[in-house]
Protein backbone atom coordinates (compact mmCIF):
# COMPACT_ATOMS: atom_id res chain seq x y z
CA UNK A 1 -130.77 -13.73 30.44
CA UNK A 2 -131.36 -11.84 33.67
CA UNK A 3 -128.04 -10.81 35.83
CA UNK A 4 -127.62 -13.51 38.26
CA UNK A 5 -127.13 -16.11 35.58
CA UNK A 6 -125.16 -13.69 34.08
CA UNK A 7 -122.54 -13.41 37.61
CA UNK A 8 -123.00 -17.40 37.76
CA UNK A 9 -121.41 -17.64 34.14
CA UNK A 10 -118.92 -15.12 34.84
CA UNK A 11 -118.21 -17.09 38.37
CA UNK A 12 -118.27 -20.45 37.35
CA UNK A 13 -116.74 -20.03 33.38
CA UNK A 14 -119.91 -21.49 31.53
CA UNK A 15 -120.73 -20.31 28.75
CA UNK A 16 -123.71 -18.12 28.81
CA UNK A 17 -124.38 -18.45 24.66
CA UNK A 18 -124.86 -22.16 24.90
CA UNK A 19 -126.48 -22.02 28.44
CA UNK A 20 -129.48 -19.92 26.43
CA UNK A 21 -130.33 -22.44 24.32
CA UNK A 22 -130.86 -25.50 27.21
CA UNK A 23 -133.45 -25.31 29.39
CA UNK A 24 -134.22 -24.51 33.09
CA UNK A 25 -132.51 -27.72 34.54
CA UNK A 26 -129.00 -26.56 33.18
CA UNK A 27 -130.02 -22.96 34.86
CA UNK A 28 -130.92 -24.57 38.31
CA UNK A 29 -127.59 -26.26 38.20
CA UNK A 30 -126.02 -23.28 37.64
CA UNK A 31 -127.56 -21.18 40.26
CA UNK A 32 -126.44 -24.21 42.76
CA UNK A 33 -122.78 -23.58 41.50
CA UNK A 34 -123.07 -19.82 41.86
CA UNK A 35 -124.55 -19.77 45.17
CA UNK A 36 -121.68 -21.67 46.24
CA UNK A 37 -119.38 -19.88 44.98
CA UNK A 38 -120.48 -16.93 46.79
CA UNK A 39 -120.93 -18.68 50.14
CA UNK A 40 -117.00 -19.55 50.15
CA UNK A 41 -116.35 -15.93 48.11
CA UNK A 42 -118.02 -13.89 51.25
CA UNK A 43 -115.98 -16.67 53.77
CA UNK A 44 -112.77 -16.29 51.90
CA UNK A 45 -112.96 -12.27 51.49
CA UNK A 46 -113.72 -11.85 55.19
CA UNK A 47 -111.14 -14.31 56.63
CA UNK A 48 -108.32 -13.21 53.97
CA UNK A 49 -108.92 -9.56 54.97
CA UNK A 50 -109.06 -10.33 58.61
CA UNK A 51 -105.24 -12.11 58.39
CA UNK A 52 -103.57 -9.50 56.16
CA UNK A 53 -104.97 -6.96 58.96
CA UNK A 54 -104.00 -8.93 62.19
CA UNK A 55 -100.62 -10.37 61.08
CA UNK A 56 -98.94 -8.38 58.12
CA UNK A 57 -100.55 -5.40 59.27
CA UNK A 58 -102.02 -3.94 55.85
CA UNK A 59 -104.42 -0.71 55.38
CA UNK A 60 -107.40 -1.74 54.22
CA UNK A 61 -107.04 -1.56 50.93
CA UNK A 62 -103.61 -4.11 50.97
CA UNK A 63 -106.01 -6.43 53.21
CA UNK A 64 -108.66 -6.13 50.42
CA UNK A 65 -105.87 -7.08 47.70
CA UNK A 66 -104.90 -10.01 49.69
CA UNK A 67 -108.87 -10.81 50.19
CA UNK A 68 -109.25 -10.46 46.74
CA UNK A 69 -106.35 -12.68 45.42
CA UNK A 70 -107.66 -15.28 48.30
CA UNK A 71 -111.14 -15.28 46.40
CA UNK A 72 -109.67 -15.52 43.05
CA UNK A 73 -107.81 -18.98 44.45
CA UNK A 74 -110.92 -19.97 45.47
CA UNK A 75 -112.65 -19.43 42.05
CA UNK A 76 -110.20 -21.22 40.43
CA UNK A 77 -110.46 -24.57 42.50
CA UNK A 78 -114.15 -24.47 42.41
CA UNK A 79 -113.86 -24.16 38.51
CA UNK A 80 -111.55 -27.28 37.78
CA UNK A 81 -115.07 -29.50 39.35
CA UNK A 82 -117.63 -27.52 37.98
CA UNK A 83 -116.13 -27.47 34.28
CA UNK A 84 -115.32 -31.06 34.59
CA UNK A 85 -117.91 -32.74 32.35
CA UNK A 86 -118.85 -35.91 34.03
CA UNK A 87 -117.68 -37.33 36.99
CA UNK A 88 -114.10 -37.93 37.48
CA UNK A 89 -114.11 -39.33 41.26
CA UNK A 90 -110.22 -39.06 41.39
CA UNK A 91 -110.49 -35.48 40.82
CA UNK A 92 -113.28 -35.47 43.33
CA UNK A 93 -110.92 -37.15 45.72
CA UNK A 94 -108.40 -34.69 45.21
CA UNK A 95 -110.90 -32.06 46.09
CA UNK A 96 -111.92 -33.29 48.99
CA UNK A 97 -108.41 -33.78 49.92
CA UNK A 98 -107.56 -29.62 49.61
CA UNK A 99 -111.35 -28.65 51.22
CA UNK A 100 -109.60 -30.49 54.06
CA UNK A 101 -106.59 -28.65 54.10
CA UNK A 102 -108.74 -25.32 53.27
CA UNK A 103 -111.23 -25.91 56.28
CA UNK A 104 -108.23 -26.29 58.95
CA UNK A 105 -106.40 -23.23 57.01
CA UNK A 106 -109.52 -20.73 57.35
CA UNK A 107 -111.35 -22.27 60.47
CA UNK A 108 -107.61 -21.64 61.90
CA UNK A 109 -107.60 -17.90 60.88
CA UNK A 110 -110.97 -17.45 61.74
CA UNK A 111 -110.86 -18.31 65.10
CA UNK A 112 -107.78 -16.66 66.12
CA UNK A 113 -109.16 -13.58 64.70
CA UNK A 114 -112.69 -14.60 66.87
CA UNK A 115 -110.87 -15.50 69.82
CA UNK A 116 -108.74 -12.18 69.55
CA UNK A 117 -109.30 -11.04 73.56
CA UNK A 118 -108.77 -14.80 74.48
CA UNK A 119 -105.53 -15.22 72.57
CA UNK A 120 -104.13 -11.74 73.90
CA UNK A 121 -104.76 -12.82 77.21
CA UNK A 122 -103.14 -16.20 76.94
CA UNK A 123 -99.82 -14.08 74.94
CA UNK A 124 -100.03 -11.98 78.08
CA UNK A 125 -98.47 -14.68 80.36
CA UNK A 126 -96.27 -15.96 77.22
CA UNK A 127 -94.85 -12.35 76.76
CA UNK A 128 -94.31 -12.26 80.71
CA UNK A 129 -92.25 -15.44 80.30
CA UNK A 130 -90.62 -14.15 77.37
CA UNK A 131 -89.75 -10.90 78.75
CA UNK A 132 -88.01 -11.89 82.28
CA UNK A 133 -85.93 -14.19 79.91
CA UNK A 134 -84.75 -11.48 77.82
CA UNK A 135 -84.10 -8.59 80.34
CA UNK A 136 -82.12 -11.54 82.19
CA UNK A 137 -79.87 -11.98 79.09
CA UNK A 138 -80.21 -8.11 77.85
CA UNK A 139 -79.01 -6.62 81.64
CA UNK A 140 -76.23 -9.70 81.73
CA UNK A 141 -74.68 -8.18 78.43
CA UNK A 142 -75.14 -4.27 79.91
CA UNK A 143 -73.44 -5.65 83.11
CA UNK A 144 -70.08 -7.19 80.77
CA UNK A 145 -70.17 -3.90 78.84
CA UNK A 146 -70.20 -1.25 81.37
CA UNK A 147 -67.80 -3.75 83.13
CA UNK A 148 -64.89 -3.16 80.52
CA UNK A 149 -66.25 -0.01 80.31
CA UNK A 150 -65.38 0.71 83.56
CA UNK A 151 -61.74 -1.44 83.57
CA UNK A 152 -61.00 0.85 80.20
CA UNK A 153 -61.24 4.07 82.27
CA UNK A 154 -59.32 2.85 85.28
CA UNK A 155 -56.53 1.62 83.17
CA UNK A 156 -56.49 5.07 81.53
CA UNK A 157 -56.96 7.06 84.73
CA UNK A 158 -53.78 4.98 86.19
CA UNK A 159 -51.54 5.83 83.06
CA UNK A 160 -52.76 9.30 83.52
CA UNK A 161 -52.04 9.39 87.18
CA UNK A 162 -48.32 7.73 86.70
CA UNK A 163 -48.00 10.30 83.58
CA UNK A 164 -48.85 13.33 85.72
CA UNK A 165 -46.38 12.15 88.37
CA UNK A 166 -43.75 12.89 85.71
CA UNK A 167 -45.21 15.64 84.31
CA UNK A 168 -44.79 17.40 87.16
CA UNK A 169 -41.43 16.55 87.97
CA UNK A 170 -40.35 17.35 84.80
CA UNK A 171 -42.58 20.24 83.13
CA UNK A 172 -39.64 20.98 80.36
CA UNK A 173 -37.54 19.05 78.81
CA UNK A 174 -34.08 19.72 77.01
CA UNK A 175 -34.32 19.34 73.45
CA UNK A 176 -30.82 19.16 71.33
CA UNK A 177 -30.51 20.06 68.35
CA UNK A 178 -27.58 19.89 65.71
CA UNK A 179 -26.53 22.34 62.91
CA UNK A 180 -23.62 22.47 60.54
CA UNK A 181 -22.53 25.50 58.68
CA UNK A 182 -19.99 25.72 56.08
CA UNK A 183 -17.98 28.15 55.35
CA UNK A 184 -14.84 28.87 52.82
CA UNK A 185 -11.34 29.25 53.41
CA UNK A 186 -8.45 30.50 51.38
CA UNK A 187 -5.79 27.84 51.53
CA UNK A 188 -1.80 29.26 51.67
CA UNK A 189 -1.35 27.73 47.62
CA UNK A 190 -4.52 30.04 47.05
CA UNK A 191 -7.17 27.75 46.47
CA UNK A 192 -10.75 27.85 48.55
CA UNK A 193 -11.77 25.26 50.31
CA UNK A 194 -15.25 24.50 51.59
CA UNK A 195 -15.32 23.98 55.54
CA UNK A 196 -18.35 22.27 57.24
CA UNK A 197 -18.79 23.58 61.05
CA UNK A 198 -21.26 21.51 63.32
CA UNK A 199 -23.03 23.39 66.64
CA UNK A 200 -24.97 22.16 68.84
CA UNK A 201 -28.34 24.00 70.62
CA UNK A 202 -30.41 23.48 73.08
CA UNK A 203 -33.64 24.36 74.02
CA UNK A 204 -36.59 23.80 76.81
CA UNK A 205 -39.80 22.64 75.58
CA UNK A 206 -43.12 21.54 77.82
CA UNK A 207 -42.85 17.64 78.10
CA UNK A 208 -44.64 15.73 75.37
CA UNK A 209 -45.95 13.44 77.29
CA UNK A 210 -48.92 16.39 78.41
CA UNK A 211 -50.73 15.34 75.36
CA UNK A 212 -50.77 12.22 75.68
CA UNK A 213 -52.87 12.88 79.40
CA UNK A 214 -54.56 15.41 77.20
CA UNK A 215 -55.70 12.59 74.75
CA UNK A 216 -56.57 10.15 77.78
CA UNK A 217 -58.62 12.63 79.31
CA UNK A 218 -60.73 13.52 75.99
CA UNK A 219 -60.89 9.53 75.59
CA UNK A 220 -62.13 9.06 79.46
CA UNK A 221 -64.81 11.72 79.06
CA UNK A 222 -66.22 9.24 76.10
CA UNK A 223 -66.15 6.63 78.04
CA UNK A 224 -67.71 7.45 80.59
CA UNK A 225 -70.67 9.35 78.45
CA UNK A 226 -70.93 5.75 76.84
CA UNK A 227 -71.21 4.23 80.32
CA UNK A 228 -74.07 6.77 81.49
CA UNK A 229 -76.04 5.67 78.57
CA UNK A 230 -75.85 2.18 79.39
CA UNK A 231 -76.67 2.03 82.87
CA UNK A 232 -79.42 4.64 81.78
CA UNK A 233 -79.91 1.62 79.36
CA UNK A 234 -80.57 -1.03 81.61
CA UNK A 235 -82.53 0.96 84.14
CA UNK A 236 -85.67 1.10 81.17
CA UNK A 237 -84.01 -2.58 79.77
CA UNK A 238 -87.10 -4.25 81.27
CA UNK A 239 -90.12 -1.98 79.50
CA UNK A 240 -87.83 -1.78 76.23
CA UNK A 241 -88.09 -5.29 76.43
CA UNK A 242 -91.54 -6.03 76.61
CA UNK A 243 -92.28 -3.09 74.04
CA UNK A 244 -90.25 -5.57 71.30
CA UNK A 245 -92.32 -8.52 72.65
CA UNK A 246 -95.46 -6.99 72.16
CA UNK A 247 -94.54 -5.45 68.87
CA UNK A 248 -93.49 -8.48 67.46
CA UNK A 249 -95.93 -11.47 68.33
CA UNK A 250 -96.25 -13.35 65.41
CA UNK A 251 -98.87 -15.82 64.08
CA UNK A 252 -97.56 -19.13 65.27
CA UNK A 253 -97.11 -17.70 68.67
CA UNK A 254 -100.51 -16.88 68.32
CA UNK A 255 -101.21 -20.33 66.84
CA UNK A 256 -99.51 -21.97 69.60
CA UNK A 257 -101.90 -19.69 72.29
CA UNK A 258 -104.69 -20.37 70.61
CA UNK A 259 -103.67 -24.51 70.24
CA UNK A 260 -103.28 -24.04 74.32
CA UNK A 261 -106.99 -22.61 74.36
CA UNK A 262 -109.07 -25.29 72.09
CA UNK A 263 -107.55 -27.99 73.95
CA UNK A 264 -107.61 -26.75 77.56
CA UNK A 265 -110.78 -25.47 77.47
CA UNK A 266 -113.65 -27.87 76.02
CA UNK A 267 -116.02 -25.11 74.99
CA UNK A 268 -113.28 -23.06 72.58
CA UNK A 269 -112.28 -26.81 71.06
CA UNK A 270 -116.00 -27.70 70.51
CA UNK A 271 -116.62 -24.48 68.93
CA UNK A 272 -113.39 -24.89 66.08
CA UNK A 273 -114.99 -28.35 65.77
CA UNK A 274 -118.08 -26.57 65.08
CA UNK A 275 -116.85 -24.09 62.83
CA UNK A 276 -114.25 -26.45 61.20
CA UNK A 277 -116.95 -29.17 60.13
CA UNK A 278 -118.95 -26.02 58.62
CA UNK A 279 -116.65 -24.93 56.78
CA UNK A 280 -115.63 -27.90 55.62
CA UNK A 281 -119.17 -29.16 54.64
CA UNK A 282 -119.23 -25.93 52.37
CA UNK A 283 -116.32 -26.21 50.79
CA UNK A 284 -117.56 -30.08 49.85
CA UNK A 285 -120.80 -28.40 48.85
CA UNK A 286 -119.81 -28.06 44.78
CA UNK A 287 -118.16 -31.66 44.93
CA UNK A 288 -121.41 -33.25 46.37
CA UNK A 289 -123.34 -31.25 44.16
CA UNK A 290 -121.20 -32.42 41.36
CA UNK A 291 -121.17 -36.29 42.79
CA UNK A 292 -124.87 -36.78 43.10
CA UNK A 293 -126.90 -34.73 40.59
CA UNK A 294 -127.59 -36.00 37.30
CA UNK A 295 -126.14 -34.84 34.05
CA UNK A 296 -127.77 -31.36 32.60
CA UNK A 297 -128.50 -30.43 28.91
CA UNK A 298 -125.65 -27.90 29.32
CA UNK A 299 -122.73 -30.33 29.97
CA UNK A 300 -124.80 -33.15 27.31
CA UNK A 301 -124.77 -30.09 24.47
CA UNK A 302 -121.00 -29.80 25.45
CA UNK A 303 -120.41 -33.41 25.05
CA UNK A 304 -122.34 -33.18 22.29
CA UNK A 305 -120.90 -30.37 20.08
CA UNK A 306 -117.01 -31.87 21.14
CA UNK A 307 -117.99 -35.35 19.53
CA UNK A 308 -119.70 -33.65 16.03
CA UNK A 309 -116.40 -31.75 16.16
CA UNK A 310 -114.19 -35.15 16.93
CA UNK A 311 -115.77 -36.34 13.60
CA UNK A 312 -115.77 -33.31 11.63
CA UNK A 313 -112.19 -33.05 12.07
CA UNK A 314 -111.74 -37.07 11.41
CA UNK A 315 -113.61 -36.63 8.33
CA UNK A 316 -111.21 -33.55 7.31
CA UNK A 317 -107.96 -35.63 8.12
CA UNK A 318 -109.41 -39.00 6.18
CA UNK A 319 -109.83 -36.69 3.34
CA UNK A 320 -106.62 -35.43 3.28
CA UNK A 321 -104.76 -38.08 3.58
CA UNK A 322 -106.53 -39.76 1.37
């Protein structure tokens, strides 16, 4: 058994011991299946690892994970019609119905990835849009907080000025304090008796409220540090914008661009009709395969060997229960 019918086995899940003893036919059929297989495999690899690398941005060997798993879904659905022995047409139809959905999935991907320059160009004027939107809204909000910014430090600046006013009438102010001291005194029947004494001191001290101007001042300085940084702020708010814009396009904006593209311009929408019918005509390839060719030695020694086990196993049961 040379190595290509060895990948097709592999590929398509037959098994290679009974494959050996049918003849050429049941080989021919399987190096249909296999070749296939490898046509969507190759499609599937490139446009998986062309998506993960556009749109999640992956190194190459996350986009070759995501190609990989891609391929292996492909595998899979190609599998449930090639191991179906016979022909099971609503199976078939169900096929059909996902190489649909497949071919607008990958002809999709592939063309945004083909149309790259074209769909960058068209994102260009979207991102232009997008932008004077945002730095409309963005240098709106930096206006209402540099605003109250601004109405904080005047308010502070005012109780600072009216403060000082005072402050400089009155640099010290009298401070009273009470004490009491006691004392004992000898009563004329001889006893003592305790005698409490209050005084009362005064004293100048710089006027509290000097710290409280002191406080304001510290608290204007932050405010208007904070107020520097926004106007600073909105005099980039424009390019900071578009930077986030052009960092963050995502694939249905991209979708959208590229939906603008095919069906403005006839030659881009006759080329994903192109490309679309292609792909779909290959992933149909197995099921027509499947549909129209005749039934191989392979699949009849499979139906085969399933029936003589059928009865050997009715034969056991009779025998038991009898």
């Amino acid at each position: 058994m040379n190595w290509w019918i060895k990948i097709g086995c592999i590929l398509t899940g037959w098994n290679s011991d009974v494959l050996a003893q049918c003849s050429a036919a049941s080989r021919s059929h399987l190096s249909k299946y296999t070749s296939a297989l490898l046509i969507l495999i190759i499609i599937w690899g490139v446009i998986g690892f062309c998506f993960a690398q556009r749109y999640i941005g992956l190194p190459w060997w996350g986009c070759s994970i995501v190609s990989l798993f891609l391929v292996t879904i492909v595998i899979m659905i190609e599998r449930q019609i090639i191991l179906t022995i016979g022909k099971s047409y609503s199976l078939l139809l169900f096929r059909a119905a996902i190489a649909f959905v497949m071919a607008i999935i990958g002809s999709t991907i592939f063309d945004q990835t083909l149309f790259g320059k074209d769909i960058d160009k068209q994102m260009a004027n979207t991102i232009e849009v997008q932008v004077k939107d945002l730095t409309k809204k963005r240098a709106h909000e930096i206006d209402e907080r540099t605003t109250s910014l601004r109405m904080e430090i005047d308010s502070l600046e005012k109780t600072n000025s009216m403060l000082q006013v005072e402050v400089n009438s009155h640099p010290f102010v009298t401070v009273m304090s009470s004490t009491i001291t006691t004392s004992k005194v000898v009563m004329p029947d001889g006893k003592l008796k305790t005698v409490k004494t209050p005084s009362v001191t005064s004293s100048q001290v710089a006027n509290p409220k000097q710290e409280i101007i002191n406080t304001n001042i510290i608290r204007i300085e932050n405010l208007r540090k904070e107020e520097n940084k926004w106007i600073e702020k909105k005099q980039t708010v424009e390019e900071d914008v578009r930077k986030v814009c052009v960092a963050n396009v995502g694939f249905l904006e991209e979708l959208e661009a590229m939906w603008e593209i095919i069906t403005t311009r006839k030659l881009a929408g006759l080329f994903y009709l192109v490309f679309f019918t292609f792909l779909m005509s290959l992933e149909l390839f197995v099921v027509v395969s499947k549909l129209v060719d005749k039934q191989c030695d392979y699949e009849a020694t499979i139906i085969g060997a399933q029936s003589v086990r059928i009865k050997q196993l009715g034969n056991v049961f009779k025998r038991v229960c009898a």
